[in-house]
Protein backbone atom coordinates (compact mmCIF):
# COMPACT_ATOMS: atom_id res chain seq x y z
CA UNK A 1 -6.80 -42.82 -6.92
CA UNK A 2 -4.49 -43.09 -9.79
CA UNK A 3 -1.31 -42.64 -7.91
CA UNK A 4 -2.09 -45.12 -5.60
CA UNK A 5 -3.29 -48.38 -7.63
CA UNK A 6 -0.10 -47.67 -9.60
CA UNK A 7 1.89 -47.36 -6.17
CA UNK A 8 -0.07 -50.58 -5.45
CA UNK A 9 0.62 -52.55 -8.68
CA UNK A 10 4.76 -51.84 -8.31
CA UNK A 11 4.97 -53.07 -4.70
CA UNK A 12 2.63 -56.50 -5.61
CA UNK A 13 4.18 -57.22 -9.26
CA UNK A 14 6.18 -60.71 -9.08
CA UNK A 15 9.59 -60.91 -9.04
CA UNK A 16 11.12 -62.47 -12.14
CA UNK A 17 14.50 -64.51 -11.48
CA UNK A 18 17.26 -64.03 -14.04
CA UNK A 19 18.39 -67.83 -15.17
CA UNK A 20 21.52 -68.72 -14.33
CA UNK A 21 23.25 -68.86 -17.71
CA UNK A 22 21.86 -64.65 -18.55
CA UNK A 23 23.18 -63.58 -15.18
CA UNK A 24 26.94 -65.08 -15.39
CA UNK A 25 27.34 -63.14 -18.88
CA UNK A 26 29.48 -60.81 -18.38
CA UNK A 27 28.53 -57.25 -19.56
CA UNK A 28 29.43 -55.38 -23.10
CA UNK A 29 33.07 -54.10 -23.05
CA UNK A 30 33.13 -49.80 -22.75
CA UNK A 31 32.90 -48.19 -26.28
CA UNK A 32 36.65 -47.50 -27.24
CA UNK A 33 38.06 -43.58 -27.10
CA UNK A 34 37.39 -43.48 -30.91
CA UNK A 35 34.08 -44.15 -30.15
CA UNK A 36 33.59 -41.62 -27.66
CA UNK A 37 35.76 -38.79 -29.47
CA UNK A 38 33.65 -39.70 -32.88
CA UNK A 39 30.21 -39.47 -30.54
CA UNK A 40 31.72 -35.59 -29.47
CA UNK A 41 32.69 -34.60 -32.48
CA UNK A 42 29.25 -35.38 -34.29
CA UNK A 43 27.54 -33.32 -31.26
CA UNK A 44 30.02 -30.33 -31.81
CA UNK A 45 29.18 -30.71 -36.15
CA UNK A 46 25.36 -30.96 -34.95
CA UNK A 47 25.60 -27.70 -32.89
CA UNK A 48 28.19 -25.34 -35.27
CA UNK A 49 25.39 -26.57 -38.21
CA UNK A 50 22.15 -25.09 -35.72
CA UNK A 51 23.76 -22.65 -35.08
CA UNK A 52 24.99 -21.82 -38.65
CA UNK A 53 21.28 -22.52 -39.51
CA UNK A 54 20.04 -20.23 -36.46
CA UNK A 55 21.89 -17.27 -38.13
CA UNK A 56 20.86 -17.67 -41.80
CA UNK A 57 17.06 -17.49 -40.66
CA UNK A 58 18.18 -14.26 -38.71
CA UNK A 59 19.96 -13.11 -41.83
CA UNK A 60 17.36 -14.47 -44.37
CA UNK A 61 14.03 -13.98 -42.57
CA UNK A 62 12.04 -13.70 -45.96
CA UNK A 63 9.48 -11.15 -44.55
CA UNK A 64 8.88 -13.44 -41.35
CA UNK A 65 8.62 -11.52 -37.88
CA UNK A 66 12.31 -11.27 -36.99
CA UNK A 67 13.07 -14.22 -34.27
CA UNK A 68 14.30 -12.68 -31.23
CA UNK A 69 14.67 -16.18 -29.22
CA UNK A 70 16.84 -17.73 -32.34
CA UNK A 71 18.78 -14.09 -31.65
CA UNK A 72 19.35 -15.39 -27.80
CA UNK A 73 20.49 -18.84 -28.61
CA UNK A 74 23.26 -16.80 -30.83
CA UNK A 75 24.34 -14.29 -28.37
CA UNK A 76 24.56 -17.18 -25.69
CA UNK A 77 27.20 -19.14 -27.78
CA UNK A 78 28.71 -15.68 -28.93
CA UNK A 79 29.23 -15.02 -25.21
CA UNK A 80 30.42 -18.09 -24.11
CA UNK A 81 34.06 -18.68 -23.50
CA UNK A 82 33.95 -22.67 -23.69
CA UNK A 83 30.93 -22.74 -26.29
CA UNK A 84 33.05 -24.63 -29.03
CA UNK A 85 30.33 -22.89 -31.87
CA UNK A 86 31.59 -19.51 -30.47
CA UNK A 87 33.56 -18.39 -33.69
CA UNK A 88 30.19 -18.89 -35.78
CA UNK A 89 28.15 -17.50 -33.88
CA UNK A 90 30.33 -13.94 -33.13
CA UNK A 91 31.25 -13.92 -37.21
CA UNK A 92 27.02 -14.04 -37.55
CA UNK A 93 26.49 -11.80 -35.59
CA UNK A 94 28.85 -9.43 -37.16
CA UNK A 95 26.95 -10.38 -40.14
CA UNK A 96 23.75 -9.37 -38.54
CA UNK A 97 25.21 -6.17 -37.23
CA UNK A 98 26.16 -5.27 -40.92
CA UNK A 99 22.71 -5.91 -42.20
CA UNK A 100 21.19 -2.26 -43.14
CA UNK A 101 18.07 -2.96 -41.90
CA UNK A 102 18.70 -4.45 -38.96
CA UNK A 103 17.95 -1.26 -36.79
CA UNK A 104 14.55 -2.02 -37.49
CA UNK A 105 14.05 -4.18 -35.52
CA UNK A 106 16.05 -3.28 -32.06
CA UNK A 107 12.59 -2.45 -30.47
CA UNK A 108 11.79 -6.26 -30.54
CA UNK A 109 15.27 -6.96 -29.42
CA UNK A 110 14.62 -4.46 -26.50
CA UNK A 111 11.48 -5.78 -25.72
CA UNK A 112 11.14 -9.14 -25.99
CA UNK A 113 15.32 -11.03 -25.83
CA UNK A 114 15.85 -12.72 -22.59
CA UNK A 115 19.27 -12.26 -22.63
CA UNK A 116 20.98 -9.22 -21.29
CA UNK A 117 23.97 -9.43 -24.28
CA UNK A 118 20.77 -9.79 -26.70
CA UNK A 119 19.69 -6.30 -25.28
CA UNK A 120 22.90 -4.75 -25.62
CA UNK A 121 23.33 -5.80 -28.95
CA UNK A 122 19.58 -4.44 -29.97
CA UNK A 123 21.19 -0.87 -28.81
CA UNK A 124 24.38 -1.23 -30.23
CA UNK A 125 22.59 -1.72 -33.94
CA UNK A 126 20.23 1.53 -32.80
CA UNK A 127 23.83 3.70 -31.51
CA UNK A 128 25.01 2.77 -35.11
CA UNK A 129 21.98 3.80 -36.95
CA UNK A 130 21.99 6.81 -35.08
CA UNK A 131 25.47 7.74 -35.91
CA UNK A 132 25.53 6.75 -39.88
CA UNK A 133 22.24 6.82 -40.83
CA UNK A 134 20.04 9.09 -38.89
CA UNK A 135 20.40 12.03 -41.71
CA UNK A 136 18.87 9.91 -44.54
CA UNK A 137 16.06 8.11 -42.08
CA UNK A 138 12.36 9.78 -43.19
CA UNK A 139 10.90 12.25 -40.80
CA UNK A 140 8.57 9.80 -38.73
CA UNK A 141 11.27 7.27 -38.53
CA UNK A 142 13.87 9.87 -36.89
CA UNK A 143 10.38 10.57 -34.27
CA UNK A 144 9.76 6.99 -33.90
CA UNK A 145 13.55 6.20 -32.28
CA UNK A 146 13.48 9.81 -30.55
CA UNK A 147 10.13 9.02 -28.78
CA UNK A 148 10.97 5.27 -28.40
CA UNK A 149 14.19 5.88 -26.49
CA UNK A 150 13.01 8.95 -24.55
CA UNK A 151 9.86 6.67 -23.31
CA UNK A 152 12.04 3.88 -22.61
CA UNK A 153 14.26 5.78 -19.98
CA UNK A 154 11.38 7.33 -18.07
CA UNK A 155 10.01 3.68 -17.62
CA UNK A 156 13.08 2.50 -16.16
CA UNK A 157 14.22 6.00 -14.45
CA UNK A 158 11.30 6.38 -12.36
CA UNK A 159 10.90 2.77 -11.00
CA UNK A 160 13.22 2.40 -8.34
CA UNK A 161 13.79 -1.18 -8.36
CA UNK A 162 13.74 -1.21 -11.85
CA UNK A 163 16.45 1.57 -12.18
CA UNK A 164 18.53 -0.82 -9.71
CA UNK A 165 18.06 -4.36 -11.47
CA UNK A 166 18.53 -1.93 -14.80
CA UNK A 167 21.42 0.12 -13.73
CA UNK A 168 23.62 -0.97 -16.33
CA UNK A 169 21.69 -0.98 -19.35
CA UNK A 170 19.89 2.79 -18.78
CA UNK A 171 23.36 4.25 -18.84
CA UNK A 172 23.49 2.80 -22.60
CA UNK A 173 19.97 3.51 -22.96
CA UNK A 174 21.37 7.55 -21.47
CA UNK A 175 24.20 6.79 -24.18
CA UNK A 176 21.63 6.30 -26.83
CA UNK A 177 20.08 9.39 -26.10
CA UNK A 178 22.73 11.69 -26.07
CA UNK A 179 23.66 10.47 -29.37
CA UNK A 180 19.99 11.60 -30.43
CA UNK A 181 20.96 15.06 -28.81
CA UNK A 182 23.76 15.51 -30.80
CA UNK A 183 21.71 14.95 -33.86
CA UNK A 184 18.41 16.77 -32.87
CA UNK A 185 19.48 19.42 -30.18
CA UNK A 186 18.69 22.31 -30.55
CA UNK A 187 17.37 22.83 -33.75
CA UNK A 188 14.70 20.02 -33.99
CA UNK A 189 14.26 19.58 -29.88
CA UNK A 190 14.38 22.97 -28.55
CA UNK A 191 12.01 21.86 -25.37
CA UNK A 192 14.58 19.50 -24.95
CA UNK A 193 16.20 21.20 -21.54
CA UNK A 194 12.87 22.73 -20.47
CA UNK A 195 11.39 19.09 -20.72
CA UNK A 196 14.14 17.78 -18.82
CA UNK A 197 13.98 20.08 -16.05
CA UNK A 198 10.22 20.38 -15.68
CA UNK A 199 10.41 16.28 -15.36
CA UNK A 200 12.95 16.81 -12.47
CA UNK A 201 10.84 18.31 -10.41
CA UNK A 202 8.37 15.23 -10.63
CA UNK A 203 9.85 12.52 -9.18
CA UNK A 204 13.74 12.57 -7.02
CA UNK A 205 14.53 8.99 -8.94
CA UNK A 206 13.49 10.50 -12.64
CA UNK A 207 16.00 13.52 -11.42
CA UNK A 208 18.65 10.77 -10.39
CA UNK A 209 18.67 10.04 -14.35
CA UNK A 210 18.03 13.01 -15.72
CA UNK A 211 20.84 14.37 -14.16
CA UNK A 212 22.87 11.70 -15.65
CA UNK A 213 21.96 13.04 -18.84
CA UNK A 214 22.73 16.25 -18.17
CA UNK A 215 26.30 14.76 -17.40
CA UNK A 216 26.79 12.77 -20.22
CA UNK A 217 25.88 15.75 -22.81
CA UNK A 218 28.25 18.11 -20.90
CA UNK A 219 31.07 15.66 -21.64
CA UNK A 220 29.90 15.03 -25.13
CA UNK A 221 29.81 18.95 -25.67
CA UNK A 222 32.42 20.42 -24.43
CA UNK A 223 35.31 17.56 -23.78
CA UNK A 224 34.73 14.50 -26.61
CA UNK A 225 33.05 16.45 -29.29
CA UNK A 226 36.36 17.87 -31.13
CA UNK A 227 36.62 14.18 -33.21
CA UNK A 228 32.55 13.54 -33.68
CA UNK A 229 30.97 16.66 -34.60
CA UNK A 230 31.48 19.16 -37.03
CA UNK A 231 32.88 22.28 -35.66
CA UNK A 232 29.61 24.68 -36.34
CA UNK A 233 27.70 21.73 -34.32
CA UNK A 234 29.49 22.06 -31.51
CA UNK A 235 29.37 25.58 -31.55
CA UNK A 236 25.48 25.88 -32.04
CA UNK A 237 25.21 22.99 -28.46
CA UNK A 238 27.52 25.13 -26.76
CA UNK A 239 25.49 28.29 -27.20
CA UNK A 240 22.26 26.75 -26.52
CA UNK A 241 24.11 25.15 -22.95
CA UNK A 242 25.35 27.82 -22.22
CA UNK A 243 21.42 30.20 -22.98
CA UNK A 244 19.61 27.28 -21.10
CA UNK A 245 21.86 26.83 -17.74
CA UNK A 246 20.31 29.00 -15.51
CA UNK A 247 17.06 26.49 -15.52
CA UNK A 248 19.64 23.94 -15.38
CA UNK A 249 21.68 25.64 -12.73
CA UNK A 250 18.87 26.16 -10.65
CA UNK A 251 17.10 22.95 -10.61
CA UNK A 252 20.71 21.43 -9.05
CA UNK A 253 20.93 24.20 -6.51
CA UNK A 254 17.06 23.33 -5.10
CA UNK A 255 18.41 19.86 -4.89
CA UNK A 256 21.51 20.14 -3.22
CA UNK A 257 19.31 22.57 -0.46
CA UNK A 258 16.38 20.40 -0.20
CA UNK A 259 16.62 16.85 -1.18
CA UNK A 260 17.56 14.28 1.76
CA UNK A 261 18.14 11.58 -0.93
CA UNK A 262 22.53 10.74 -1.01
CA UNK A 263 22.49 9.20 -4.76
CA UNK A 264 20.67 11.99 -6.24
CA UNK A 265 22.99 14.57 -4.22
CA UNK A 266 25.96 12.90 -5.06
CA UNK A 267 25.49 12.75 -8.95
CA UNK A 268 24.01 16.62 -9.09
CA UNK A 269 27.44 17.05 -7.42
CA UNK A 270 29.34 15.06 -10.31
CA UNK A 271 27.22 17.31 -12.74
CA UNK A 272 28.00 20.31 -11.39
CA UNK A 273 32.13 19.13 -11.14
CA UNK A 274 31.51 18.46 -15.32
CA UNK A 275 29.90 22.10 -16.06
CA UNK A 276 32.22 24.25 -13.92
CA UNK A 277 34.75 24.53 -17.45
CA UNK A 278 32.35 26.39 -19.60
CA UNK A 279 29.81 27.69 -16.94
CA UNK A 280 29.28 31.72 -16.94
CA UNK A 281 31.90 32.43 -13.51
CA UNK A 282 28.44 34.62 -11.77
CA UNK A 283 27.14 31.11 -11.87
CA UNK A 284 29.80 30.43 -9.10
CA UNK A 285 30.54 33.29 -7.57
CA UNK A 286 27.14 35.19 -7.49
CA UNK A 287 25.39 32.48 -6.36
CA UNK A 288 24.85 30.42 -3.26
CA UNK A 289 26.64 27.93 -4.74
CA UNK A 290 30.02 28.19 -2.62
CA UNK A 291 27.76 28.42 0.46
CA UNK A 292 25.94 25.27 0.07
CA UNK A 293 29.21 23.56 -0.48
CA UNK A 294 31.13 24.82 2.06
CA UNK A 295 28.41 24.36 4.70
CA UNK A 296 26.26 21.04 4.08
CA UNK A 297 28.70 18.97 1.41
CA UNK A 298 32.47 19.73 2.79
CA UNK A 299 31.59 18.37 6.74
CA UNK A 300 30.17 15.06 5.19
CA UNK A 301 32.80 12.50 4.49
CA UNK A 302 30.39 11.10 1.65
CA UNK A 303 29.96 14.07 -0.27
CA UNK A 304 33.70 15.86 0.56
């Protein structure tokens, strides 16, 4: 056995005395404070120039596959308060982010960085392709990020665990879609809301998120769109809302009568608190809708 004839050797080597006139020397003084501060200061140089270097291959990748782990060692000193290289790496990532091209690859980011911030920064360069650049983006490109986006959600949304560990980044992933919506709905995703609530009815966790969604583009229609979309825009989502609700309406009134499941109630509630502004009033009053609340929601403290 290996480990044990070297075990063996250690214990039975002879000692070797140290003569007399070796031991009494007395040791090397401590390197002075300039020594020390010149040591630290050509560690911090050694770092701010990998980092600098880290960023030009992101920014110069010369038709290599981009490098999402070299993107994760920039993020991390971005991120970090006491990370002295922190300056260069936030103005290279600015850099990055102004890169036209760079939205190409945020399905690598998504996929492969292993830091969250990485992540977040991979749909931050989508959000801002979506929002400057979608209009002049080909065709298949425009389906590409619509069916990339819409297949990432359902992958988190109907995993439990996943949707937990997740939580934060699907709302931006939610985020990301709705800016989609705004570009595509109704006129080049009319199955949008029929998709949406067919889905529902699959799985109570996919419903948890889709009626997220739901929420989010009811906000981004009728109270934050007077700044971001064009007035005929907004009038065109409003009209289609407002033709589609009853499948919408009555996908949240089987939930709130059948499901047993207190997240999924509680945010169909919240989504129903967001459309009562621009809902049609026999949606309330000609309904069961005032029934269901009065009798199952307002006696639970939870829901109240």
């Amino acid at each position: 056995n290996s480990w044990t004839s070297s075990a063996t050797k250690s214990v039975t080597t002879t000692v070797e005395f140290i003569p007399l006139d070796q031991g009494c020397r007395p040791p090397p003084p401590p390197p002075s404070p300039q020594t020390h501060s010149r040591n630290n200061s050509n560690s911090t140089m050694a770092a701010s120039n990998g980092i600098e270097a880290a960023a030009q291959r992101l920014l110069s990748p010369n038709g290599a596959e981009f490098d999402v782990t070299l993107l994760d060692q920039v993020v991390a000193a971005a991120y970090n308060p006491i990370d002295p290289n922190r300056a260069v790496a936030n103005k290279a990532l600015m850099a990055l982010q102004d890169t036209p091209d760079i939205w190409t690859k945020a399905d690598a980011i998504l996929e492969r960085a292993q830091n969250p911030q990485s992540r977040f920064f991979g749909l931050q360069v989508l959000d801002d392709a979506i929002r400057t650049r979608w209009r002049v983006l080909p065709p298949e490109q425009r389906e590409g990020i619509k069916n990339y986006v819409v297949g990432k959600v359902i992958q988190i949304s109907q995993d439990e665990n996943l949707m937990t560990t997740e939580k934060v980044f699907l709302s931006k992933l939610n985020l990301t879609l709705v800016q989609i919506l705004k570009q595509e709905w109704p006129h080049n995703w009319p199955s949008f809301i029929p998709d949406l609530v067919g889905s529902s009815k699959t799985s109570e966790i996919l419903c948890e998120n889709n009626m997220q969604i739901l929420k989010l583009l009811s906000e981004e229609v009728f109270d934050f769109s007077r700044d971001q979309m064009v007035t005929e825009k907004v009038k065109t989502m409003k009209e289609s809302l407002n033709s589609e609700f009853s499948a919408i309406y009555y996908l949240c009134e089987f939930i709130l009568e059948h499901s047993k499941r207190p997240s999924l109630l509680k945010v169909t509630l919240q989504t129903l608190q967001r459309f009562l502004t621009w809902i049609p009033l026999g949606f309330i009053f000609q309904t069961q809708l005032i029934d269901i609340l009065l009798n199952r929601f307002f006696p639970e403290h939870m829901f109240r």
